[in-house]
C-alpha atoms as a PDB file:
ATOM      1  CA  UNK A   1       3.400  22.240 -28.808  1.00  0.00           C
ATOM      2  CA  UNK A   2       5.626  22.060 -25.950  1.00  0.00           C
ATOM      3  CA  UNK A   3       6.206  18.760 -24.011  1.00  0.00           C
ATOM      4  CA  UNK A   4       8.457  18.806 -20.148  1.00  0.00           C
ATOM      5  CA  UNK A   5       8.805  15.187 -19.250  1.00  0.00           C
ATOM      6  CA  UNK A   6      11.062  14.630 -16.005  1.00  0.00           C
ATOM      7  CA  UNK A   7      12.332  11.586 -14.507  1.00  0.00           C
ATOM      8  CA  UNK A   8      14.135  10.535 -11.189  1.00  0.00           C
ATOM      9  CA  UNK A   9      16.629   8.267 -10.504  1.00  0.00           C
ATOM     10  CA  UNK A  10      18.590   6.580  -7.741  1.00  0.00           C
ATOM     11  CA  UNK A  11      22.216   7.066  -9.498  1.00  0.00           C
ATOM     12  CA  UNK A  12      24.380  10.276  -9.932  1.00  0.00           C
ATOM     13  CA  UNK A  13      24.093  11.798 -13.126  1.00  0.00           C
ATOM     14  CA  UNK A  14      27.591  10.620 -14.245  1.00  0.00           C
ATOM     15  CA  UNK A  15      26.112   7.035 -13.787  1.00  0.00           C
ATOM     16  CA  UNK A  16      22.612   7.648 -15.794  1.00  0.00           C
ATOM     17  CA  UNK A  17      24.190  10.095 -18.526  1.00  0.00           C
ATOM     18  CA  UNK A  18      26.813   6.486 -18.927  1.00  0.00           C
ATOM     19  CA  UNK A  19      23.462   4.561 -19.362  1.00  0.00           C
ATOM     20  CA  UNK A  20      21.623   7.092 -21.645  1.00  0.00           C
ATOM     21  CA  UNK A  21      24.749   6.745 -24.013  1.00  0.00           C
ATOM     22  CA  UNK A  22      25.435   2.768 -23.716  1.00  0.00           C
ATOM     23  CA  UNK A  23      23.907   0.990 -26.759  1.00  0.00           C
ATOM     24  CA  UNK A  24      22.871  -1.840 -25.406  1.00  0.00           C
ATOM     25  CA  UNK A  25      20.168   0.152 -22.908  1.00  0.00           C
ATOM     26  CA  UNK A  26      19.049   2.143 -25.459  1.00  0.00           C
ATOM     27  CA  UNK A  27      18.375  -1.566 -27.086  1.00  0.00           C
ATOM     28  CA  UNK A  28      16.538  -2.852 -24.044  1.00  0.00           C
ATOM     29  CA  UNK A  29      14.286   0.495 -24.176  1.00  0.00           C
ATOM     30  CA  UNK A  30      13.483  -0.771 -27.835  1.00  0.00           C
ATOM     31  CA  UNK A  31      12.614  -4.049 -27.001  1.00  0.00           C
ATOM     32  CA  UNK A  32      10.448  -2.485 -24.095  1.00  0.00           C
ATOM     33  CA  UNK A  33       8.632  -0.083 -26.777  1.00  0.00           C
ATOM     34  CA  UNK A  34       7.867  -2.916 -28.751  1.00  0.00           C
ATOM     35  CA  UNK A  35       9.428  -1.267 -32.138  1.00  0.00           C
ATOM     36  CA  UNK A  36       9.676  -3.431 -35.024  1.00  0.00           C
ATOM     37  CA  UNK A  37      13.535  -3.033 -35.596  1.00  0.00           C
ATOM     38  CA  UNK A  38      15.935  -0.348 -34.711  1.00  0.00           C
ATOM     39  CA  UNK A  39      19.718   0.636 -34.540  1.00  0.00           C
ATOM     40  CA  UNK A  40      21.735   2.156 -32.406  1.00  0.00           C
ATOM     41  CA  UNK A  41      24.972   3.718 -33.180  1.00  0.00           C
ATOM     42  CA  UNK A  42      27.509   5.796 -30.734  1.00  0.00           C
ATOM     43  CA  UNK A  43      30.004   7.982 -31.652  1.00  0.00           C
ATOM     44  CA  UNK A  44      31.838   9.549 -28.769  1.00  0.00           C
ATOM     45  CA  UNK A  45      29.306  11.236 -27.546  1.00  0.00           C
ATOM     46  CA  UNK A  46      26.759  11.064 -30.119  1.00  0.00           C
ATOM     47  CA  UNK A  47      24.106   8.564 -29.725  1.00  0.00           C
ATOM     48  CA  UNK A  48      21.682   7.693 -32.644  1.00  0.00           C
ATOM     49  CA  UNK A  49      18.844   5.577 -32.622  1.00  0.00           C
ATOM     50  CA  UNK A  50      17.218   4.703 -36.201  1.00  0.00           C
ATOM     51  CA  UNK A  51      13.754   3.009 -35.408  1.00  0.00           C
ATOM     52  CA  UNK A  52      10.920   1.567 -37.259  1.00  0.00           C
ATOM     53  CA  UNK A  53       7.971   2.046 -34.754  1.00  0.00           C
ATOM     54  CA  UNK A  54       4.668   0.293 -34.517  1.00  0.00           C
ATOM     55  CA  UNK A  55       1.630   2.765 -35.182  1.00  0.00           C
ATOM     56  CA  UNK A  56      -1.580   0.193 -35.185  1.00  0.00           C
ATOM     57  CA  UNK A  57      -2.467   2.295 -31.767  1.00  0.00           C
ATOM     58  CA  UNK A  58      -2.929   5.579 -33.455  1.00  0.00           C
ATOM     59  CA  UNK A  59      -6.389   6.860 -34.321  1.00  0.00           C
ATOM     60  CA  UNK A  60      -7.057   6.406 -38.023  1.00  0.00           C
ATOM     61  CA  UNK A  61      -6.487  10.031 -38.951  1.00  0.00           C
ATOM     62  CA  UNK A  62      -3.144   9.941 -37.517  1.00  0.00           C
ATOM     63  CA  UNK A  63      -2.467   6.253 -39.145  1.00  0.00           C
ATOM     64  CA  UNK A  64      -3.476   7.816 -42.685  1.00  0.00           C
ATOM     65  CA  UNK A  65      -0.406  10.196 -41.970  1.00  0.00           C
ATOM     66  CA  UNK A  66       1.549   7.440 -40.584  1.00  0.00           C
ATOM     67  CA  UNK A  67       1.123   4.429 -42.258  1.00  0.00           C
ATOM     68  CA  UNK A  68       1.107   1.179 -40.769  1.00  0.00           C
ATOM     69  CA  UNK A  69       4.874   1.562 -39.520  1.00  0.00           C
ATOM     70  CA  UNK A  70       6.911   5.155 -39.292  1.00  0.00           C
ATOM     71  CA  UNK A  71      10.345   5.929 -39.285  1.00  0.00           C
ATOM     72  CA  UNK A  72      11.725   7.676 -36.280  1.00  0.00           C
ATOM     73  CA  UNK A  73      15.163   8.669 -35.913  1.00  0.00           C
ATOM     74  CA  UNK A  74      16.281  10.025 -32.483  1.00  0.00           C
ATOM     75  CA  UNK A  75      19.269  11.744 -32.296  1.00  0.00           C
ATOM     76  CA  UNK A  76      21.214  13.167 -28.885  1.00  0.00           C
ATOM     77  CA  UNK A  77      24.514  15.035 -28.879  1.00  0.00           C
ATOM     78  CA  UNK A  78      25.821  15.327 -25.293  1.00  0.00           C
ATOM     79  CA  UNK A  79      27.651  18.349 -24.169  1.00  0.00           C
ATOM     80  CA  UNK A  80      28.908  17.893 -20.285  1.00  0.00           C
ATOM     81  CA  UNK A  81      24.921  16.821 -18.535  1.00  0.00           C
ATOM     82  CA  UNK A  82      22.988  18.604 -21.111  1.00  0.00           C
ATOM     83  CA  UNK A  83      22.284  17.246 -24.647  1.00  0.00           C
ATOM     84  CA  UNK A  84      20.093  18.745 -27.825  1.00  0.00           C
ATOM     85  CA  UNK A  85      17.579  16.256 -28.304  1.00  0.00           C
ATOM     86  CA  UNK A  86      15.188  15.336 -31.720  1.00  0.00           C
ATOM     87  CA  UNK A  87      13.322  13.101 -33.068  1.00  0.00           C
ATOM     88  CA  UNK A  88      12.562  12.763 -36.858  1.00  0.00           C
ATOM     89  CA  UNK A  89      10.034  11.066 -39.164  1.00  0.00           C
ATOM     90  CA  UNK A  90      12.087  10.905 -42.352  1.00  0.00           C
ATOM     91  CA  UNK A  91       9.236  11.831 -45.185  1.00  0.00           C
ATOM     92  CA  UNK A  92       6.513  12.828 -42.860  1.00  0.00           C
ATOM     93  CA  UNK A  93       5.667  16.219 -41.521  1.00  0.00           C
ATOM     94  CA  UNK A  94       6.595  15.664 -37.972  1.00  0.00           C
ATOM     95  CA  UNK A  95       9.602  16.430 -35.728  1.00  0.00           C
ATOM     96  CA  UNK A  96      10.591  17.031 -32.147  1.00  0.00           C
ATOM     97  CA  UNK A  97      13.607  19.174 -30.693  1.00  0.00           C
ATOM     98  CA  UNK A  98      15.183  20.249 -27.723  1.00  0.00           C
ATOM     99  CA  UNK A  99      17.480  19.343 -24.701  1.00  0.00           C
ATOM    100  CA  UNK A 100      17.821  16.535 -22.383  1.00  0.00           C
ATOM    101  CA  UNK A 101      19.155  17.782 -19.132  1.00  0.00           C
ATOM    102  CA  UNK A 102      20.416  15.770 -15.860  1.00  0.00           C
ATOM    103  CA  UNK A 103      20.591  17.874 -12.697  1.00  0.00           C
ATOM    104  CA  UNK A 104      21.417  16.526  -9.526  1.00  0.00           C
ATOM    105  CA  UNK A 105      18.462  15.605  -7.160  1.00  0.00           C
ATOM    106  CA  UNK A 106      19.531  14.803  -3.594  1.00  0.00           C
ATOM    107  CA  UNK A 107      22.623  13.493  -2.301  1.00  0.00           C
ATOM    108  CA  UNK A 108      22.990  10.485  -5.481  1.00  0.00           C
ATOM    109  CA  UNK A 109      20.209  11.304  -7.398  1.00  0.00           C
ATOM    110  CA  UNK A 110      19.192  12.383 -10.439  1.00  0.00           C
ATOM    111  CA  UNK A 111      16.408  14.351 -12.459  1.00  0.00           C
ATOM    112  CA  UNK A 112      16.562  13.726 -16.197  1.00  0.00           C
ATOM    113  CA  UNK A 113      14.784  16.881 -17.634  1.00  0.00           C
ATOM    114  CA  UNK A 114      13.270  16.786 -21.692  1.00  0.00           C
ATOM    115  CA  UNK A 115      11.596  19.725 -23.190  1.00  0.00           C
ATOM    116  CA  UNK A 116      10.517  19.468 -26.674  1.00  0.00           C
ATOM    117  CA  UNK A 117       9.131  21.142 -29.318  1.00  0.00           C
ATOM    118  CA  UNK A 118       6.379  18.995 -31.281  1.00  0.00           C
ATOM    119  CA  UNK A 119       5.576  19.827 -34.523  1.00  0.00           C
ATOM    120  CA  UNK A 120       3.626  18.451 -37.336  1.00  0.00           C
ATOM    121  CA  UNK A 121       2.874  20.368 -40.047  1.00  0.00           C
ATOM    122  CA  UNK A 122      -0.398  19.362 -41.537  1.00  0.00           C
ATOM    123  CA  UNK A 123      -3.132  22.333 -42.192  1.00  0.00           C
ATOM    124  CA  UNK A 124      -6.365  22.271 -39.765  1.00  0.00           C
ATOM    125  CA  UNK A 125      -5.392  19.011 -37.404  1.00  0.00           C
ATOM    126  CA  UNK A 126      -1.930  19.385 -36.756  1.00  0.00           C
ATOM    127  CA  UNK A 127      -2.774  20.511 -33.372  1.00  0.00           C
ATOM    128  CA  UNK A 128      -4.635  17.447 -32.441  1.00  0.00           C
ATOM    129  CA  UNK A 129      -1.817  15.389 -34.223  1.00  0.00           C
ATOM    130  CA  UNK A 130       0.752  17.409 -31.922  1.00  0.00           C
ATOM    131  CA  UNK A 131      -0.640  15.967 -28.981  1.00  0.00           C
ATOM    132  CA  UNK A 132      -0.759  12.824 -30.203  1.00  0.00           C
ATOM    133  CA  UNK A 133       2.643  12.787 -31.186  1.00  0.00           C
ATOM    134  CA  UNK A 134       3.917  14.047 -27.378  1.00  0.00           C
ATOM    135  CA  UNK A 135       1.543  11.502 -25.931  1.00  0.00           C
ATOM    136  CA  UNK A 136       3.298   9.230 -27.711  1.00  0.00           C
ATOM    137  CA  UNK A 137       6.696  10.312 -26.686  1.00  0.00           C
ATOM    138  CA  UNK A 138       5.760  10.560 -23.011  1.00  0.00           C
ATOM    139  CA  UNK A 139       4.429   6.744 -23.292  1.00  0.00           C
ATOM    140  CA  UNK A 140       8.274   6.013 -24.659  1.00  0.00           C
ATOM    141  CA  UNK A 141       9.440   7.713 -22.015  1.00  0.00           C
ATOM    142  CA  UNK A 142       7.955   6.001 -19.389  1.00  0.00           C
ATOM    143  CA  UNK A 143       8.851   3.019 -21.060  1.00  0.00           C
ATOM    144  CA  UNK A 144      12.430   4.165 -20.767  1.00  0.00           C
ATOM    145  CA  UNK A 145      12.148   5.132 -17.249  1.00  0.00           C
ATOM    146  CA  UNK A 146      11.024   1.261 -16.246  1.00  0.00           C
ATOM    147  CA  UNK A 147      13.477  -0.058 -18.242  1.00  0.00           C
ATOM    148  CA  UNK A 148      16.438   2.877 -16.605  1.00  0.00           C
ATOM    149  CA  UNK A 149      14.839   1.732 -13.108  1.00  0.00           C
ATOM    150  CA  UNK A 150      16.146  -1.948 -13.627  1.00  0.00           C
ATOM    151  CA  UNK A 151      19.304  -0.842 -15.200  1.00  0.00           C
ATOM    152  CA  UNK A 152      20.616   1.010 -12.865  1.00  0.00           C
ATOM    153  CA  UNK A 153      19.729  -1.633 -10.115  1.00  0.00           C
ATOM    154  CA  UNK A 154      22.069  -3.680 -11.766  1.00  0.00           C
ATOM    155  CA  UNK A 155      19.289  -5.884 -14.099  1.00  0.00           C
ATOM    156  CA  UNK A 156      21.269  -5.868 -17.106  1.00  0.00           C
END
Protein backbone atom coordinates (compact mmCIF):
# COMPACT_ATOMS: atom_id res chain seq x y z
CA UNK A 1 0.00 0.00 0.00
CA UNK A 2 1.15 3.37 -0.67
CA UNK A 3 0.87 6.19 1.97
CA UNK A 4 1.73 10.43 0.81
CA UNK A 5 1.56 12.31 4.04
CA UNK A 6 2.59 16.14 3.63
CA UNK A 7 3.13 18.73 6.11
CA UNK A 8 3.68 22.61 6.17
CA UNK A 9 5.68 24.65 8.09
CA UNK A 10 6.52 28.25 8.90
CA UNK A 11 10.55 27.73 8.78
CA UNK A 12 12.91 27.20 5.73
CA UNK A 13 13.78 23.81 5.13
CA UNK A 14 17.38 24.27 6.45
CA UNK A 15 15.62 25.14 9.83
CA UNK A 16 13.02 22.00 9.90
CA UNK A 17 15.54 19.40 8.22
CA UNK A 18 17.94 20.86 11.71
CA UNK A 19 14.81 19.87 13.80
CA UNK A 20 13.97 16.52 12.03
CA UNK A 21 17.67 15.50 12.90
CA UNK A 22 17.99 17.05 16.62
CA UNK A 23 17.45 14.25 19.20
CA UNK A 24 15.86 15.88 21.60
CA UNK A 25 12.61 16.73 19.10
CA UNK A 26 12.51 13.52 17.91
CA UNK A 27 12.19 12.80 21.94
CA UNK A 28 9.39 15.29 22.43
CA UNK A 29 7.50 13.54 19.32
CA UNK A 30 7.87 10.30 21.55
CA UNK A 31 6.59 11.63 24.51
CA UNK A 32 3.68 13.13 22.30
CA UNK A 33 2.99 9.47 20.77
CA UNK A 34 2.75 8.18 24.05
CA UNK A 35 5.42 5.19 23.32
CA UNK A 36 6.48 3.23 26.17
CA UNK A 37 10.33 3.88 25.80
CA UNK A 38 12.46 4.77 22.90
CA UNK A 39 16.02 5.91 21.77
CA UNK A 40 17.32 8.11 19.67
CA UNK A 41 20.71 8.07 18.26
CA UNK A 42 22.42 10.58 15.52
CA UNK A 43 25.20 9.99 13.57
CA UNK A 44 26.08 12.80 11.23
CA UNK A 45 23.39 12.62 9.36
CA UNK A 46 21.82 9.49 10.31
CA UNK A 47 19.04 9.63 12.70
CA UNK A 48 17.66 6.42 14.40
CA UNK A 49 14.86 6.06 16.53
CA UNK A 50 14.45 2.51 18.39
CA UNK A 51 10.82 2.53 19.93
CA UNK A 52 8.67 0.29 21.91
CA UNK A 53 5.10 1.46 20.88
CA UNK A 54 1.80 1.05 22.62
CA UNK A 55 -0.70 -1.21 20.52
CA UNK A 56 -3.87 -1.60 23.11
CA UNK A 57 -5.71 0.65 20.20
CA UNK A 58 -5.40 -1.90 17.51
CA UNK A 59 -8.31 -4.17 16.62
CA UNK A 60 -7.75 -7.62 18.08
CA UNK A 61 -6.70 -9.23 14.82
CA UNK A 62 -4.03 -6.81 14.40
CA UNK A 63 -3.07 -7.08 18.37
CA UNK A 64 -2.77 -11.04 17.84
CA UNK A 65 0.03 -10.00 15.26
CA UNK A 66 1.26 -7.37 17.47
CA UNK A 67 1.24 -8.23 20.83
CA UNK A 68 0.55 -6.03 23.56
CA UNK A 69 3.71 -3.75 22.73
CA UNK A 70 5.76 -3.82 19.14
CA UNK A 71 9.04 -2.89 18.27
CA UNK A 72 9.46 -0.17 15.74
CA UNK A 73 12.64 1.04 14.56
CA UNK A 74 12.65 4.16 12.30
CA UNK A 75 15.50 4.86 10.49
CA UNK A 76 16.30 8.22 8.14
CA UNK A 77 19.52 8.82 6.23
CA UNK A 78 19.60 12.43 4.94
CA UNK A 79 21.13 13.25 1.67
CA UNK A 80 21.01 17.31 1.02
CA UNK A 81 16.62 17.86 1.72
CA UNK A 82 15.74 14.41 0.76
CA UNK A 83 16.16 11.34 3.04
CA UNK A 84 15.22 7.34 2.53
CA UNK A 85 12.86 6.73 5.14
CA UNK A 86 11.67 3.09 7.02
CA UNK A 87 10.23 1.84 9.60
CA UNK A 88 10.73 -1.76 10.97
CA UNK A 89 9.01 -4.24 13.31
CA UNK A 90 11.98 -6.40 14.25
CA UNK A 91 10.27 -10.16 14.21
CA UNK A 92 7.00 -9.21 12.72
CA UNK A 93 5.96 -9.18 9.13
CA UNK A 94 5.64 -5.51 8.68
CA UNK A 95 7.78 -2.68 7.24
CA UNK A 96 7.58 0.73 5.66
CA UNK A 97 10.07 2.48 3.10
CA UNK A 98 10.64 5.41 1.22
CA UNK A 99 11.77 9.14 1.20
CA UNK A 100 11.17 12.10 3.27
CA UNK A 101 11.43 15.16 1.15
CA UNK A 102 11.43 19.07 2.17
CA UNK A 103 10.68 21.44 -0.71
CA UNK A 104 10.35 24.94 -0.29
CA UNK A 105 6.73 26.35 0.06
CA UNK A 106 6.53 30.14 -0.16
CA UNK A 107 8.94 32.69 0.65
CA UNK A 108 10.16 30.72 4.39
CA UNK A 109 8.21 27.85 4.21
CA UNK A 110 8.31 24.47 4.02
CA UNK A 111 6.46 21.20 2.76
CA UNK A 112 7.79 18.03 4.36
CA UNK A 113 6.77 15.31 1.77
CA UNK A 114 6.66 11.15 3.00
CA UNK A 115 5.74 8.47 0.63
CA UNK A 116 5.85 5.02 1.85
CA UNK A 117 5.51 1.72 1.00
CA UNK A 118 3.43 -0.40 3.68
CA UNK A 119 3.79 -3.82 3.78
CA UNK A 120 2.79 -6.65 5.93
CA UNK A 121 3.08 -9.86 4.83
CA UNK A 122 0.42 -12.03 6.31
CA UNK A 123 -1.77 -14.31 3.72
CA UNK A 124 -5.62 -13.16 3.24
CA UNK A 125 -5.66 -9.84 5.72
CA UNK A 126 -2.59 -8.21 5.06
CA UNK A 127 -4.43 -5.72 3.10
CA UNK A 128 -6.66 -4.68 5.87
CA UNK A 129 -3.54 -4.82 8.23
CA UNK A 130 -1.75 -2.42 5.58
CA UNK A 131 -4.11 0.16 6.22
CA UNK A 132 -4.01 -0.15 9.58
CA UNK A 133 -0.48 0.09 9.77
CA UNK A 134 -0.45 3.63 7.49
CA UNK A 135 -3.31 4.83 9.63
CA UNK A 136 -1.20 4.40 12.23
CA UNK A 137 1.73 6.16 10.80
CA UNK A 138 -0.35 9.12 9.61
CA UNK A 139 -1.73 9.43 13.40
CA UNK A 140 2.30 9.66 14.34
CA UNK A 141 2.64 11.99 11.96
CA UNK A 142 0.28 14.33 12.95
CA UNK A 143 1.50 13.90 16.24
CA UNK A 144 4.84 15.05 14.93
CA UNK A 145 3.48 17.89 13.07
CA UNK A 146 1.87 19.45 16.57
CA UNK A 147 4.76 18.80 18.29
CA UNK A 148 7.18 20.48 14.92
CA UNK A 149 4.47 23.43 15.14
CA UNK A 150 5.66 24.36 18.78
CA UNK A 151 9.21 23.69 18.02
CA UNK A 152 9.79 25.75 15.57
CA UNK A 153 7.90 28.64 17.41
CA UNK A 154 10.53 28.46 19.74
CA UNK A 155 8.55 26.01 22.58
CA UNK A 156 11.40 23.94 23.31
Amino acid sequence: MRLRHESRYAAAPAQVRAMLLDPAFRRRVGEAQDIVSGEVSVAGERIELDQLQRTDHLPAIAAKIAGATTRAVIVEDWQGDVASFSITTPGKPTSATGTRTLRPDGPAGTVVVIELDVVVKVPLIGGKLEALMAENITTGLRDEERVAAAWLSGEH
